[in-house]
PDB file of N, CA and C in Angstrom:
ATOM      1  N   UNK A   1       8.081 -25.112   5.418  1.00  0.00           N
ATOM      2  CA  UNK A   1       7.797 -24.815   4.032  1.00  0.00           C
ATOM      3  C   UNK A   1       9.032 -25.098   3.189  1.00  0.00           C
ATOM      4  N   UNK A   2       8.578 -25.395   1.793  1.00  0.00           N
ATOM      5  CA  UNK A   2       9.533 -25.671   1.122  1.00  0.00           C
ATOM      6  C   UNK A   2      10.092 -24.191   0.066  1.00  0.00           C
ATOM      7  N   UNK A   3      11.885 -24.549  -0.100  1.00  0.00           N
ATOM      8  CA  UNK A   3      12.110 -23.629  -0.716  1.00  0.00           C
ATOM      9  C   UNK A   3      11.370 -23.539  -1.735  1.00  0.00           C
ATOM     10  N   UNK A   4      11.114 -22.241  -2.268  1.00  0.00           N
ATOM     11  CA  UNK A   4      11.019 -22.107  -3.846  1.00  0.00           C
ATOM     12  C   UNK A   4      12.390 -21.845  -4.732  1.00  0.00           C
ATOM     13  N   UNK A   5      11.987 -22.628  -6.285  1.00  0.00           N
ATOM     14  CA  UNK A   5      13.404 -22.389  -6.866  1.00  0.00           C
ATOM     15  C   UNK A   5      13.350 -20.865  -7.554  1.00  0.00           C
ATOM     16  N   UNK A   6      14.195 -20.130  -7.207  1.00  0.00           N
ATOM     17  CA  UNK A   6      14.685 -18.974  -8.070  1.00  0.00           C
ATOM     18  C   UNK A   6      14.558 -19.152  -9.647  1.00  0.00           C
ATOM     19  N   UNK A   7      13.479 -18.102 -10.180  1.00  0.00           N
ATOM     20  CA  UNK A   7      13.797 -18.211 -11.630  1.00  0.00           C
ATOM     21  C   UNK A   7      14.288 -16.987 -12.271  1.00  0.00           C
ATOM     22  N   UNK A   8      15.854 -17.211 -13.030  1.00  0.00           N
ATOM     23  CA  UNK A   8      16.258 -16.053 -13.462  1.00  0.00           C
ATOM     24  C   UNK A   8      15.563 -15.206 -14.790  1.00  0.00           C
ATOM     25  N   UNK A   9      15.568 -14.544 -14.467  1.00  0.00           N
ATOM     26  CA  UNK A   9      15.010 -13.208 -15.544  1.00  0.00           C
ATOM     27  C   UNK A   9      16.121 -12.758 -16.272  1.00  0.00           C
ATOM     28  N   UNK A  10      16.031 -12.786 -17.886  1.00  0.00           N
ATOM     29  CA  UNK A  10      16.904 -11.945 -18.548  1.00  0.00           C
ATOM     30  C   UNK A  10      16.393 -11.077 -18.771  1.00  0.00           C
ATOM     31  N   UNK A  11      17.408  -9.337 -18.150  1.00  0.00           N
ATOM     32  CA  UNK A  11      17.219  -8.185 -18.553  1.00  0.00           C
ATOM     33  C   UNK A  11      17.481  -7.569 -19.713  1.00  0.00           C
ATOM     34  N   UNK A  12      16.353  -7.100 -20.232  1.00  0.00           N
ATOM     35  CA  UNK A  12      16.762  -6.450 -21.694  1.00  0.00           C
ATOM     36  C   UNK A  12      17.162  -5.449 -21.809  1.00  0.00           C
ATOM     37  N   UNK A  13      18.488  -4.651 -22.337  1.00  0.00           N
ATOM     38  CA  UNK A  13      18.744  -3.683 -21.922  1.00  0.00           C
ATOM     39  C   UNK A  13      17.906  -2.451 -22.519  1.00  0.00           C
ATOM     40  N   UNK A  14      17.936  -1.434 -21.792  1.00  0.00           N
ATOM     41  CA  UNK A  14      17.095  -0.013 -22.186  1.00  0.00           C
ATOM     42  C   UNK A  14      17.874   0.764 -22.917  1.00  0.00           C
ATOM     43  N   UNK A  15      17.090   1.145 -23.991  1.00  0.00           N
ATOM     44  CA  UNK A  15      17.491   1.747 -24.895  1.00  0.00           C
ATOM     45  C   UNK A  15      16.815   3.384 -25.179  1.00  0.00           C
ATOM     46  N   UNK A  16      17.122   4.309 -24.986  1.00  0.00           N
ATOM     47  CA  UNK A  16      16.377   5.578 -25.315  1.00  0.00           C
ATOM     48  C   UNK A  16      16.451   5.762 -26.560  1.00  0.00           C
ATOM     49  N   UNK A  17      15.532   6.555 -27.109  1.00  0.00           N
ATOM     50  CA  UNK A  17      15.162   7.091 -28.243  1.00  0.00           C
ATOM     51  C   UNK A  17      14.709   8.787 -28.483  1.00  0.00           C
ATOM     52  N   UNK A  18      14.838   9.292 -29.184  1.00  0.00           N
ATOM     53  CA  UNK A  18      14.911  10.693 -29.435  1.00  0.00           C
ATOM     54  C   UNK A  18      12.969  11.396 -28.844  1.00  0.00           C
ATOM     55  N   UNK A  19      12.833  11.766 -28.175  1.00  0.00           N
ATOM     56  CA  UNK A  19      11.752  12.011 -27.212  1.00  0.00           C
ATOM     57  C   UNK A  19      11.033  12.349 -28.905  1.00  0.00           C
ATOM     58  N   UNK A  20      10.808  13.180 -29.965  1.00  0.00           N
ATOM     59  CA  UNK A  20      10.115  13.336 -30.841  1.00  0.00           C
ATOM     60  C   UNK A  20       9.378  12.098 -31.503  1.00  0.00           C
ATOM     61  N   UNK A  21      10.254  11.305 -31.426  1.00  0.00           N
ATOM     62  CA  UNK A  21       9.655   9.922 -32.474  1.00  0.00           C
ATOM     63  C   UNK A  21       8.877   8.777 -31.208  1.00  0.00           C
ATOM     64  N   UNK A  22       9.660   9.117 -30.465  1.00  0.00           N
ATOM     65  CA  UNK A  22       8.654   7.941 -29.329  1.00  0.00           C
ATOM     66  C   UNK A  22       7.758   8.636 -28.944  1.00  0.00           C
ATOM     67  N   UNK A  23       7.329   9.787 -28.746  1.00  0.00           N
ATOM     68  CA  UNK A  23       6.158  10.313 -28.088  1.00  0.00           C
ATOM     69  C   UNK A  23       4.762   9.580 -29.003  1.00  0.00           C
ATOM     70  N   UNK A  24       5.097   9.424 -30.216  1.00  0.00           N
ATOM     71  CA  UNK A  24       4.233   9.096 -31.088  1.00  0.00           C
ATOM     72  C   UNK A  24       3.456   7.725 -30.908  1.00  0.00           C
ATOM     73  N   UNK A  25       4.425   6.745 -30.554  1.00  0.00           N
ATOM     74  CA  UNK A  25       4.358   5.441 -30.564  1.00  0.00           C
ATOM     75  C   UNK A  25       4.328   4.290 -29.576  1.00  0.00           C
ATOM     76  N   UNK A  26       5.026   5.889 -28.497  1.00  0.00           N
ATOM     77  CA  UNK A  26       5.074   5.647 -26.950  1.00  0.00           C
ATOM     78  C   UNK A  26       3.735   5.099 -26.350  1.00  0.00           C
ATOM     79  N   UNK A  27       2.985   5.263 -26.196  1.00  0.00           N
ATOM     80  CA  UNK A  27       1.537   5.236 -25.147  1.00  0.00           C
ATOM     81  C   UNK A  27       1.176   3.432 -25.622  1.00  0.00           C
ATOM     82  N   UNK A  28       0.768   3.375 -26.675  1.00  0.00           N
ATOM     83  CA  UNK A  28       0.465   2.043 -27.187  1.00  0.00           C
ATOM     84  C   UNK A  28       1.436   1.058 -26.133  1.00  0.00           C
ATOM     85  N   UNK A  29       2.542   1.339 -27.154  1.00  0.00           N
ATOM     86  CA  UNK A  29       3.421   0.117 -26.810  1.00  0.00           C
ATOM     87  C   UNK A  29       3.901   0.143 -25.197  1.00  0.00           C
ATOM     88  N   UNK A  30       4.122   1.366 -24.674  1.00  0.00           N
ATOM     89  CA  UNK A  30       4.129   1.641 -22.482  1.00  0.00           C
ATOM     90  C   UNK A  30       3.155   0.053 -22.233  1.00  0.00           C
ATOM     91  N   UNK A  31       1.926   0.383 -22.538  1.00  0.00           N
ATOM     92  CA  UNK A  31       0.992  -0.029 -21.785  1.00  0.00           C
ATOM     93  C   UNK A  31       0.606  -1.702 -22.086  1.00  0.00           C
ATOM     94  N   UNK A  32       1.360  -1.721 -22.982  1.00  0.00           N
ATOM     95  CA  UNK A  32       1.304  -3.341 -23.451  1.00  0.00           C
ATOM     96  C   UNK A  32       2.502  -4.088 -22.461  1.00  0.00           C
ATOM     97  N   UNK A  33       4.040  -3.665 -22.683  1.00  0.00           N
ATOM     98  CA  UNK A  33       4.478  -3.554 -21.596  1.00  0.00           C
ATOM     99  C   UNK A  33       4.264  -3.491 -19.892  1.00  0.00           C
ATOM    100  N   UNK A  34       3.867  -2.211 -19.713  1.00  0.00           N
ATOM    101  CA  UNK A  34       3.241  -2.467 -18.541  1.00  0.00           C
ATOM    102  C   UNK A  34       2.280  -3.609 -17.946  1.00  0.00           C
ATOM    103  N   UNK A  35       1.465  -3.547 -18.736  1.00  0.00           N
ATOM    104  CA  UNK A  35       0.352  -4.926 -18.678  1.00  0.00           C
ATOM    105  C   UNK A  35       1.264  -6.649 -18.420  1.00  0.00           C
ATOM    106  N   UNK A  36       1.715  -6.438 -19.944  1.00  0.00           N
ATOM    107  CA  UNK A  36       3.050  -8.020 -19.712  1.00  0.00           C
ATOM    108  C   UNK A  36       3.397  -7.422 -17.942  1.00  0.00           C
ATOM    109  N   UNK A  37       4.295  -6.813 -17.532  1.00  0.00           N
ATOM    110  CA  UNK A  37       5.237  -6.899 -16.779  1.00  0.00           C
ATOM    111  C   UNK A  37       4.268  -7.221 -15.330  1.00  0.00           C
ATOM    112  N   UNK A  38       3.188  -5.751 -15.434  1.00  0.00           N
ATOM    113  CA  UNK A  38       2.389  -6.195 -14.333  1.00  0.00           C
ATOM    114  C   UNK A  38       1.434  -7.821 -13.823  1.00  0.00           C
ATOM    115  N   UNK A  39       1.302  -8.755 -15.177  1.00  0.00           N
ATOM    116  CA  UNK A  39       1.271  -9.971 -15.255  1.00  0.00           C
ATOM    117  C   UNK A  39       2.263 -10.667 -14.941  1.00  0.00           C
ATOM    118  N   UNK A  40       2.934 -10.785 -15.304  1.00  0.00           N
ATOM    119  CA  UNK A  40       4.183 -11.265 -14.988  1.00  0.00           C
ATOM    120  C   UNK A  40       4.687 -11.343 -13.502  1.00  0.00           C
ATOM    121  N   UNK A  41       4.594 -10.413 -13.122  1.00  0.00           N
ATOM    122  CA  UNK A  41       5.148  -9.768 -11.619  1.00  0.00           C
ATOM    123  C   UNK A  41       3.846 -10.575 -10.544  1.00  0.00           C
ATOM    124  N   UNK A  42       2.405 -10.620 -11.211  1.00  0.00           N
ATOM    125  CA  UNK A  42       1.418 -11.307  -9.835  1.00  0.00           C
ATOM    126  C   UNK A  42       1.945 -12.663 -10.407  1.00  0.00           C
ATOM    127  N   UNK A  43       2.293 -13.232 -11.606  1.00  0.00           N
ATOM    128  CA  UNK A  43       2.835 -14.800 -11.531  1.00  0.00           C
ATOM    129  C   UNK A  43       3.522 -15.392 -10.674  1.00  0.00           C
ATOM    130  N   UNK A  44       4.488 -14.395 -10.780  1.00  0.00           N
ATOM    131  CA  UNK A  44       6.054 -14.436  -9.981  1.00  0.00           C
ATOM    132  C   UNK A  44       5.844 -14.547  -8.717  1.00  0.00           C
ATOM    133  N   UNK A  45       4.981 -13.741  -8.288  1.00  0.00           N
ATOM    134  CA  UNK A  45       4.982 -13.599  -6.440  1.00  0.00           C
ATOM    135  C   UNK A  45       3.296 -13.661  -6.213  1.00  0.00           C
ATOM    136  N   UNK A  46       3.066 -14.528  -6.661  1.00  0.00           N
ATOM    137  CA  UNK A  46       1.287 -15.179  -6.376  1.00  0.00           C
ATOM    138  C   UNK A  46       2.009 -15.711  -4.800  1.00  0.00           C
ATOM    139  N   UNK A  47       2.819 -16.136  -4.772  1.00  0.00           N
ATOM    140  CA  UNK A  47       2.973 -17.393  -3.507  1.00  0.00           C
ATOM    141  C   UNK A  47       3.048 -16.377  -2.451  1.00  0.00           C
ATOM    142  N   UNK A  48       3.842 -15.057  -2.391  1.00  0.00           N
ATOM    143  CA  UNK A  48       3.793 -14.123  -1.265  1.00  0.00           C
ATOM    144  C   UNK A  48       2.817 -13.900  -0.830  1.00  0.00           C
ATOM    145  N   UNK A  49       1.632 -13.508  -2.058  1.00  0.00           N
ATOM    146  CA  UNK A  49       0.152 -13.019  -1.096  1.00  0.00           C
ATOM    147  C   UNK A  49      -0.351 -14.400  -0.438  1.00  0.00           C
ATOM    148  N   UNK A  50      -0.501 -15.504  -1.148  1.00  0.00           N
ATOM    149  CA  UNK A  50      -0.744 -16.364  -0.289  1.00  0.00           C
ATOM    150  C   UNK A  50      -0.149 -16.702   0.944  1.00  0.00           C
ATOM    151  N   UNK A  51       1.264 -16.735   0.905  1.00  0.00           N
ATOM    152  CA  UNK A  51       1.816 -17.164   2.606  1.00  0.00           C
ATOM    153  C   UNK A  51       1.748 -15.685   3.585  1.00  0.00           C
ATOM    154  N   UNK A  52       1.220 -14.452   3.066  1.00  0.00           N
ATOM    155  CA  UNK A  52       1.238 -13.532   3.521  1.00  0.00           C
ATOM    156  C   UNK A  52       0.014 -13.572   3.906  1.00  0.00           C
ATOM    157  N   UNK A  53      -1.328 -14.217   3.554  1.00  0.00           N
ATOM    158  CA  UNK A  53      -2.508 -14.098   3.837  1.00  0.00           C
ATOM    159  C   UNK A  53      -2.624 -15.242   4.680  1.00  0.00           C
ATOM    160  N   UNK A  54      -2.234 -16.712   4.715  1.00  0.00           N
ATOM    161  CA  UNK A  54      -1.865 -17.189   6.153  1.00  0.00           C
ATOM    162  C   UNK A  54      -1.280 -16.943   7.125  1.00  0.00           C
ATOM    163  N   UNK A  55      -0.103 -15.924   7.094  1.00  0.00           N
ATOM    164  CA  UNK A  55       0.276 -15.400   7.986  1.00  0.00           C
ATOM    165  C   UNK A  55      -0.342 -15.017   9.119  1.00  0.00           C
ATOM    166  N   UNK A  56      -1.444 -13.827   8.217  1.00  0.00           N
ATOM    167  CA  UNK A  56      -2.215 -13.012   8.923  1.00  0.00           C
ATOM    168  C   UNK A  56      -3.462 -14.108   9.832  1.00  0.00           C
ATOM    169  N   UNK A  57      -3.906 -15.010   8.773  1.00  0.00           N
ATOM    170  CA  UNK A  57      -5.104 -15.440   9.184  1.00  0.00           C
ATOM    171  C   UNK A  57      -5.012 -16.398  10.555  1.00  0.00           C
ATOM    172  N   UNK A  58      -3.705 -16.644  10.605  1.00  0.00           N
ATOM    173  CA  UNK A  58      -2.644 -17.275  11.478  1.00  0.00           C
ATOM    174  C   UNK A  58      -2.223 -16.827  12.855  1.00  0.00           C
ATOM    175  N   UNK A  59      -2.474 -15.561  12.488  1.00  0.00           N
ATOM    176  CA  UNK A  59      -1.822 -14.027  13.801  1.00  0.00           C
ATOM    177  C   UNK A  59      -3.084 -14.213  14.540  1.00  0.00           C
ATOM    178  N   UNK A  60      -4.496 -13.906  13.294  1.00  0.00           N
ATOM    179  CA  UNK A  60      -5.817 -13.366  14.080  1.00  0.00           C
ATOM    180  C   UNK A  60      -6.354 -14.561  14.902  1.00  0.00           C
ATOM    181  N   UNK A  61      -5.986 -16.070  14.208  1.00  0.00           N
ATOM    182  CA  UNK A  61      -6.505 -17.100  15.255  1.00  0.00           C
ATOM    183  C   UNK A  61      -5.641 -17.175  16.892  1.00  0.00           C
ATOM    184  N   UNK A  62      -4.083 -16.959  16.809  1.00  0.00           N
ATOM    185  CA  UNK A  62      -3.284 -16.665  17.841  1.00  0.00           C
ATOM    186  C   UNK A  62      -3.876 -15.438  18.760  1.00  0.00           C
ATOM    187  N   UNK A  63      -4.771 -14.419  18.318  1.00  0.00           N
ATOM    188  CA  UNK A  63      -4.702 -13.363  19.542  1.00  0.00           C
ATOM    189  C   UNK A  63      -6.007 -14.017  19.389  1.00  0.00           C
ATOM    190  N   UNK A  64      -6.878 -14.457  18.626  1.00  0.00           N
ATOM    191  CA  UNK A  64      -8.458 -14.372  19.169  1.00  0.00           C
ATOM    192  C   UNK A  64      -8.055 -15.734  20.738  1.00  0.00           C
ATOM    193  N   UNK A  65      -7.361 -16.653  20.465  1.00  0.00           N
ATOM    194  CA  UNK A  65      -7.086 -17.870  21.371  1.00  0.00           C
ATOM    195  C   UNK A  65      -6.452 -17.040  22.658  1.00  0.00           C
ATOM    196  N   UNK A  66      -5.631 -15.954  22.457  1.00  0.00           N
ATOM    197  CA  UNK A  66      -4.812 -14.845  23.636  1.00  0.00           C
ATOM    198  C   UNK A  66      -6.396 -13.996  24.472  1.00  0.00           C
ATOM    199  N   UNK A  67      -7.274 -13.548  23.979  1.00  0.00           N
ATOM    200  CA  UNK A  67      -8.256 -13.370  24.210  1.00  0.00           C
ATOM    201  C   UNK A  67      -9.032 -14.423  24.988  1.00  0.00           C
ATOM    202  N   UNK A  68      -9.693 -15.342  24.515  1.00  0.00           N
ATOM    203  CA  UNK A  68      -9.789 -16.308  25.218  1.00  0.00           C
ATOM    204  C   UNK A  68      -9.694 -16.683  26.033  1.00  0.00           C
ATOM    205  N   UNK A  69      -8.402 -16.776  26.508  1.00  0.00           N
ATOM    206  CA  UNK A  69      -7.589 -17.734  27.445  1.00  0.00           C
ATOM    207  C   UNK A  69      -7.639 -16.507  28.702  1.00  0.00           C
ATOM    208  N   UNK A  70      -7.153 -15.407  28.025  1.00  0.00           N
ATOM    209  CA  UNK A  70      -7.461 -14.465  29.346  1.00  0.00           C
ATOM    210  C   UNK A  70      -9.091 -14.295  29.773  1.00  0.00           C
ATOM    211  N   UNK A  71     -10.222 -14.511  28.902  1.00  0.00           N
ATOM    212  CA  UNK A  71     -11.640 -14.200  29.411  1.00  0.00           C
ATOM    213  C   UNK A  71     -11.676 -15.580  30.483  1.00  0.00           C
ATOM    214  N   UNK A  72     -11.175 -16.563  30.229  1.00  0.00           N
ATOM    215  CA  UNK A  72     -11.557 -18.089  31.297  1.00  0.00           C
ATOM    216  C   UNK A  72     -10.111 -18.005  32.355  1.00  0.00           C
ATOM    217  N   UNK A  73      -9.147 -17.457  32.390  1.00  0.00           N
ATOM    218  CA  UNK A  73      -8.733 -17.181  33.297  1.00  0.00           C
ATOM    219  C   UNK A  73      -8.990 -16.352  34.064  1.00  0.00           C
ATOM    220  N   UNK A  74      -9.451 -15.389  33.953  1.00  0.00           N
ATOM    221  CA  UNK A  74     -10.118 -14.315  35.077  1.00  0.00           C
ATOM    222  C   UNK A  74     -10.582 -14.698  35.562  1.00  0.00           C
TER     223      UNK A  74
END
């Protein structure tokens, strides 16, 4: 397999705010955020579930063939 290229992320820094005034304005804007980031994040690593789901599908053809081989050798 081929490498993948690293793509850097600029971090924005965190900033707090006085818990009275964000509670207000907080929930909206969390979840828009959240949403971006949680998008963002299956973009980023789409390729893991895929080579992670050949992996597997990869393992189960290796033992079903381990199976096998021991039922015609007996």
């Amino acid at each position: 397999m081929a490498k993948a290229k690293r793509v850097q992320r600029v971090r924005e820094p965190r900033v707090r705010e006085p818990q009275a005034a964000a509670t207000e304005a907080q929930p909206a804007a969390e979840k828009s955020k959240r949403l971006s980031s949680t998008e963002q994040f299956q973009q980023e690593y789409a390729y893991v579930l895929k080579d992670l789901r050949f992996i597997f599908a990869l393992a189960g053809i290796m033992f079903a063939l381990l199976v096998i081989i021991n039922l015609v050798l007996r």
